[in-house]
PDB file of N, CA and C in Angstrom:
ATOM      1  N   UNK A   1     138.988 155.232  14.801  1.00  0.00           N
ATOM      2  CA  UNK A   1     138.348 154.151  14.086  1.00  0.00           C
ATOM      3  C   UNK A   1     138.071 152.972  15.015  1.00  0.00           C
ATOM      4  N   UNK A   2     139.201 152.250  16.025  1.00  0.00           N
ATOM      5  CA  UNK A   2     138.604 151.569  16.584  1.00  0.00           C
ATOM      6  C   UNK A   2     138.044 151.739  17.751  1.00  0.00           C
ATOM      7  N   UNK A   3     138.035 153.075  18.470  1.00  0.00           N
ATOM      8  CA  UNK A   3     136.917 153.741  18.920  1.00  0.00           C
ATOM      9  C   UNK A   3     135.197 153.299  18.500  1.00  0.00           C
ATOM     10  N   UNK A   4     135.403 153.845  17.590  1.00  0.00           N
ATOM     11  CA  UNK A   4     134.023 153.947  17.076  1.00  0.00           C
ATOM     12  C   UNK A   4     133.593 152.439  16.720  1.00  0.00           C
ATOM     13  N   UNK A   5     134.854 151.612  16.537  1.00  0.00           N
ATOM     14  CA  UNK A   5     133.568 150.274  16.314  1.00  0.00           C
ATOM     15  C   UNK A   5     133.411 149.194  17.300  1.00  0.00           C
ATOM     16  N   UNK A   6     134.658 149.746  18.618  1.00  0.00           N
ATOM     17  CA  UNK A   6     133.799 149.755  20.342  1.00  0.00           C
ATOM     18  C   UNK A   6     133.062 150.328  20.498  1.00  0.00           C
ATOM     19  N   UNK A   7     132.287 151.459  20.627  1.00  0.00           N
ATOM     20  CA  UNK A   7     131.482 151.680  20.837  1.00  0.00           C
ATOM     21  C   UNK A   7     130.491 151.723  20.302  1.00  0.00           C
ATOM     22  N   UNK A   8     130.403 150.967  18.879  1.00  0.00           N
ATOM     23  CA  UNK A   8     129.093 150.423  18.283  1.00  0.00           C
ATOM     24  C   UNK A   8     128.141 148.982  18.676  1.00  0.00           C
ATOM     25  N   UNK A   9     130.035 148.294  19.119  1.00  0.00           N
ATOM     26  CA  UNK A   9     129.897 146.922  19.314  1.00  0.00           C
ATOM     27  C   UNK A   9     128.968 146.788  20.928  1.00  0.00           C
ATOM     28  N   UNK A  10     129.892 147.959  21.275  1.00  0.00           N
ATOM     29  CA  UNK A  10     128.986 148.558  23.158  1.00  0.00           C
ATOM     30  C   UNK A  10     127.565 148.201  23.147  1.00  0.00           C
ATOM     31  N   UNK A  11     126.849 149.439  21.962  1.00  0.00           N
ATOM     32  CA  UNK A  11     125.866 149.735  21.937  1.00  0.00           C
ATOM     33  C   UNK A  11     124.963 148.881  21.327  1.00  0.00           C
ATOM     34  N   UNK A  12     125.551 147.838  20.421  1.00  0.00           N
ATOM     35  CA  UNK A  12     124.332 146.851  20.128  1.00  0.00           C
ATOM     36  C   UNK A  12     124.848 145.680  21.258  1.00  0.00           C
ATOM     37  N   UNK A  13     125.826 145.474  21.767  1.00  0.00           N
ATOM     38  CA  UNK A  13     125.772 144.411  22.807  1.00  0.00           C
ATOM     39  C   UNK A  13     124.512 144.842  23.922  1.00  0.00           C
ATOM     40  N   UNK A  14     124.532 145.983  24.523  1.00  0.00           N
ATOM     41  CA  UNK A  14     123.903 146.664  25.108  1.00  0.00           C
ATOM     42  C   UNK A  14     122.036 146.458  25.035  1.00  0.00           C
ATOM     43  N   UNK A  15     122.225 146.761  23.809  1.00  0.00           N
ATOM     44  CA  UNK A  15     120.555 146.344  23.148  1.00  0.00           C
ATOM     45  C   UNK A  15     119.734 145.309  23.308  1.00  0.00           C
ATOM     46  N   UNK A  16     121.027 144.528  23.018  1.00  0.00           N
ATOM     47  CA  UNK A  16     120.629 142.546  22.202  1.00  0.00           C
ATOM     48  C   UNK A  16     120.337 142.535  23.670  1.00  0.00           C
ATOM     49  N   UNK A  17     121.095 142.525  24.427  1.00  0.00           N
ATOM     50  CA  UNK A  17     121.161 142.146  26.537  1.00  0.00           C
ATOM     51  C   UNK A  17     120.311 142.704  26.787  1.00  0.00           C
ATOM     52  N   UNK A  18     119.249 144.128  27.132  1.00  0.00           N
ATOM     53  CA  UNK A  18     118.587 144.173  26.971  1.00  0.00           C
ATOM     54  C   UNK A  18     117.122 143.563  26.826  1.00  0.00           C
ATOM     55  N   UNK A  19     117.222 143.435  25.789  1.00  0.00           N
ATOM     56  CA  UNK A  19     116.149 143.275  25.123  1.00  0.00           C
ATOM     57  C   UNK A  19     115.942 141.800  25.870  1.00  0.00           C
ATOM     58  N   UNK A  20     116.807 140.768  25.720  1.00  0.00           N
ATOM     59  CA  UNK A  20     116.887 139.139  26.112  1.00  0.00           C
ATOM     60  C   UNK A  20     116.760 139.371  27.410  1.00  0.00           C
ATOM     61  N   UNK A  21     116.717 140.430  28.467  1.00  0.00           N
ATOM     62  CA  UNK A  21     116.850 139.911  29.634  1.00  0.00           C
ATOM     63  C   UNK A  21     115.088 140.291  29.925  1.00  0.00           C
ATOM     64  N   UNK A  22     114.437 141.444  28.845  1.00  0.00           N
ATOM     65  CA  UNK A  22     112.850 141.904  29.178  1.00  0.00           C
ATOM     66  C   UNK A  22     112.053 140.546  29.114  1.00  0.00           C
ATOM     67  N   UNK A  23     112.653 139.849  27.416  1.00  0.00           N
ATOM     68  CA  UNK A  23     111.973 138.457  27.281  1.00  0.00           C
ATOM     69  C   UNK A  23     112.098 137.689  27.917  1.00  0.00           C
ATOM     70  N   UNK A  24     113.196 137.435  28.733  1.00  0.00           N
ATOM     71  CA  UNK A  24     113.119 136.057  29.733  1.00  0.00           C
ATOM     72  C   UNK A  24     112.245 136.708  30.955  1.00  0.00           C
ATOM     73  N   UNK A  25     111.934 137.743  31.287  1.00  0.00           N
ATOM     74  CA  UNK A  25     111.039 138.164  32.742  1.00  0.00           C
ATOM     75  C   UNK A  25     110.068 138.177  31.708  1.00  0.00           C
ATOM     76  N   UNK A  26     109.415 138.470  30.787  1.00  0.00           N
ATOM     77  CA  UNK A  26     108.185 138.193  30.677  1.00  0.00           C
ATOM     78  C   UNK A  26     107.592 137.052  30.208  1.00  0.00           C
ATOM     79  N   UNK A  27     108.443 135.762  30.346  1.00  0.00           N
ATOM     80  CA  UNK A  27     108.402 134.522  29.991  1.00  0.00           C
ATOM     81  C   UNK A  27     108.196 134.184  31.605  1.00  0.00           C
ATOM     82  N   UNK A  28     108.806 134.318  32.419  1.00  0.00           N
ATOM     83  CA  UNK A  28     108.520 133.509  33.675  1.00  0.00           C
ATOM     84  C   UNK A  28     107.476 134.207  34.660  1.00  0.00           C
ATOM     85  N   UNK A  29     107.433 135.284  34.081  1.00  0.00           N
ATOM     86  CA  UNK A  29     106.408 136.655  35.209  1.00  0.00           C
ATOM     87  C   UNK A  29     105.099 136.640  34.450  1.00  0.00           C
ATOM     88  N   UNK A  30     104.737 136.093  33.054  1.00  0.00           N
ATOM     89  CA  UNK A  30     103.571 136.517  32.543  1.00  0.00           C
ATOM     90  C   UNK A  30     102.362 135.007  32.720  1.00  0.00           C
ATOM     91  N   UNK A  31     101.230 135.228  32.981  1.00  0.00           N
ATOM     92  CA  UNK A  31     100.584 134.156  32.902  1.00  0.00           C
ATOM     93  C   UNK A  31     100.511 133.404  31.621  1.00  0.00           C
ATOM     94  N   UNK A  32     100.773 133.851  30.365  1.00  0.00           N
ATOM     95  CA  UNK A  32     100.204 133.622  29.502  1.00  0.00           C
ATOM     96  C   UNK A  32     101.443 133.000  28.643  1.00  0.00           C
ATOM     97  N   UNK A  33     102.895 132.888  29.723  1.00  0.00           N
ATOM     98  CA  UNK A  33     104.071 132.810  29.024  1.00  0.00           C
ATOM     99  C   UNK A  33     104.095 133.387  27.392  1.00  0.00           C
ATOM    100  N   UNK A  34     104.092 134.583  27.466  1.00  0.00           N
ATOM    101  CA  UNK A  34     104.497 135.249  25.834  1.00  0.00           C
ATOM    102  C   UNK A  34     105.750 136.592  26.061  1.00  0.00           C
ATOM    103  N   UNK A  35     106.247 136.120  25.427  1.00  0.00           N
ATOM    104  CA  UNK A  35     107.567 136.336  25.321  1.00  0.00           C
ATOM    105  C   UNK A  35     107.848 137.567  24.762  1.00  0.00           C
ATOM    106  N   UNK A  36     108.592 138.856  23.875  1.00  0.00           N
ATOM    107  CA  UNK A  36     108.511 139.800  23.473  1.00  0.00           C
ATOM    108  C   UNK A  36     108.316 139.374  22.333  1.00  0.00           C
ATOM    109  N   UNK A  37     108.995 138.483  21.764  1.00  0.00           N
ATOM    110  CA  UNK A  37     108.269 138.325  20.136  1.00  0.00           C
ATOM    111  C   UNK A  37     107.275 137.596  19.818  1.00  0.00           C
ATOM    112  N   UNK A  38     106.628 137.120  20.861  1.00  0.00           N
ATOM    113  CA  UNK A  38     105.799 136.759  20.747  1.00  0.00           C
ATOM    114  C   UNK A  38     104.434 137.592  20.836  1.00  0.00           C
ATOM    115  N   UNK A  39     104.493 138.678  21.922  1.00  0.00           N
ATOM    116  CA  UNK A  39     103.765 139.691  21.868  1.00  0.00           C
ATOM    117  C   UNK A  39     103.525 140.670  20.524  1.00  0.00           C
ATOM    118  N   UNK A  40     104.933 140.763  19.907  1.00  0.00           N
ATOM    119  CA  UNK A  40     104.870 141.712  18.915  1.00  0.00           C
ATOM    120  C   UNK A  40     104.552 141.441  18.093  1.00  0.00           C
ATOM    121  N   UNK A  41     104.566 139.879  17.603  1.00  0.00           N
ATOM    122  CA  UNK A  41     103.930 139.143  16.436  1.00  0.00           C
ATOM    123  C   UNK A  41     102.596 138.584  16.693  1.00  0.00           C
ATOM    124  N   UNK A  42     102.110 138.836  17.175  1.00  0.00           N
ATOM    125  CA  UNK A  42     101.038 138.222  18.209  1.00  0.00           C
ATOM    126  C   UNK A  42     100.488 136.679  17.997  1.00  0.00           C
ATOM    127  N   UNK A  43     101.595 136.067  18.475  1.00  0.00           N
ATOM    128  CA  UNK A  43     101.345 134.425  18.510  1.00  0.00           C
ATOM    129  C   UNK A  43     101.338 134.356  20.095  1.00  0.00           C
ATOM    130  N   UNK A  44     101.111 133.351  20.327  1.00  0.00           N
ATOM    131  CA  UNK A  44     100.931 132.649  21.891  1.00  0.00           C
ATOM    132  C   UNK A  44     101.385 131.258  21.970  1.00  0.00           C
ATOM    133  N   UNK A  45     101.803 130.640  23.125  1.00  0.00           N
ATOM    134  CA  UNK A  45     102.371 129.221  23.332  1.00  0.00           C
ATOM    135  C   UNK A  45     100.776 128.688  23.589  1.00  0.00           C
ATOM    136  N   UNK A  46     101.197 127.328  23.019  1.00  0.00           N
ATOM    137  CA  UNK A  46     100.093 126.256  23.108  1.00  0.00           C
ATOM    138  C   UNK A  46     100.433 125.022  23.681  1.00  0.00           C
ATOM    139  N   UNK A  47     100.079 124.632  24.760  1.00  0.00           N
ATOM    140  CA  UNK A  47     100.319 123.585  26.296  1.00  0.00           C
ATOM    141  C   UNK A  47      99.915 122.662  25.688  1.00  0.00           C
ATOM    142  N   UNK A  48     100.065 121.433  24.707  1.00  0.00           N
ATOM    143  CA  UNK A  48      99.728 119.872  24.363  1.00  0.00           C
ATOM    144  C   UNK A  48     100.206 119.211  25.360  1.00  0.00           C
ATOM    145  N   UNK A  49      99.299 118.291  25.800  1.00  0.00           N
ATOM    146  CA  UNK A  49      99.888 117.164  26.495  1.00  0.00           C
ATOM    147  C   UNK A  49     100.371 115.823  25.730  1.00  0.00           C
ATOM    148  N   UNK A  50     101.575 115.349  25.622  1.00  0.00           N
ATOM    149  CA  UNK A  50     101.686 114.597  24.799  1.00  0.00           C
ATOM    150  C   UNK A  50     100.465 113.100  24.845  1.00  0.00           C
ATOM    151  N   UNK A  51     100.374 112.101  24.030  1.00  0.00           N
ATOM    152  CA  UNK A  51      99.458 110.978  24.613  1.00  0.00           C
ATOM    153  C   UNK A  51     100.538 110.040  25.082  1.00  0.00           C
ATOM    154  N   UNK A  52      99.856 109.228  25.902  1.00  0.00           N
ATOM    155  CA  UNK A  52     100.200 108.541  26.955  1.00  0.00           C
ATOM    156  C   UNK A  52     100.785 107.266  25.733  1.00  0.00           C
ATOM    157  N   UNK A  53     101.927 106.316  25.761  1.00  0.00           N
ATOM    158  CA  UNK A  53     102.203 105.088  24.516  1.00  0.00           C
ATOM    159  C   UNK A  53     102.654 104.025  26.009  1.00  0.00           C
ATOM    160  N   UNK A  54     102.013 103.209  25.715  1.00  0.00           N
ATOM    161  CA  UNK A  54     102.316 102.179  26.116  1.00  0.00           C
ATOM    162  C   UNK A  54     103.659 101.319  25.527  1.00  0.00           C
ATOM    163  N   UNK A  55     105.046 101.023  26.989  1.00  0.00           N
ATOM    164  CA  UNK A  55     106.654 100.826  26.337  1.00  0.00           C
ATOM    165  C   UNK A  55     106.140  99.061  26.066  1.00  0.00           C
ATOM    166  N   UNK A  56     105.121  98.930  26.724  1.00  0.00           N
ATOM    167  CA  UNK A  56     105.370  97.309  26.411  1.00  0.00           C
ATOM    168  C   UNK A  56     104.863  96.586  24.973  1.00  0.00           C
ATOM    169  N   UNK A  57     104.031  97.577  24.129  1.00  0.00           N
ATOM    170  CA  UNK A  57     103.451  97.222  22.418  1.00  0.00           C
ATOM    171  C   UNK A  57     104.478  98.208  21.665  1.00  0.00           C
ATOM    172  N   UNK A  58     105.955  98.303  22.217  1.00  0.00           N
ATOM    173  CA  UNK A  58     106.647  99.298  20.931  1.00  0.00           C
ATOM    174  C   UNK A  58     107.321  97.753  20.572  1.00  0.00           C
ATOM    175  N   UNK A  59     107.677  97.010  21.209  1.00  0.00           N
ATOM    176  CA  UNK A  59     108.094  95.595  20.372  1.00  0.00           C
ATOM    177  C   UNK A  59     107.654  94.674  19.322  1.00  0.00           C
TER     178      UNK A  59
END
């Protein structure tokens, strides 16, 4: 019994690691930064530049 729920715990640790280490290389290796769930859902990141606020009219 606790065999088996090491080596379940193995096998989805295994997965999750995996899987998180494909998405972070295709986050820094892809031009288009898209990520695995991002691919699979097919959304994409969008680059805003924030606007520029002038600190001296926040008073």
């Amino acid at each position: 019994m606790v065999l088996r729920a090491f080596i379940v715990s193995l096998i989805c640790g295994l997965t999750i690691g995996i899987v998180t280490i494909i998405s972070f290389f295709m986050v820094v290796f892809r031009q288009d930064k898209q990520s695995l769930q991002d691919s699979m859902a097919a959304t994409y990141v969008k680059r805003v530049n924030p606007p520029k606020v002038d600190s001296s009219k926040l008073n």
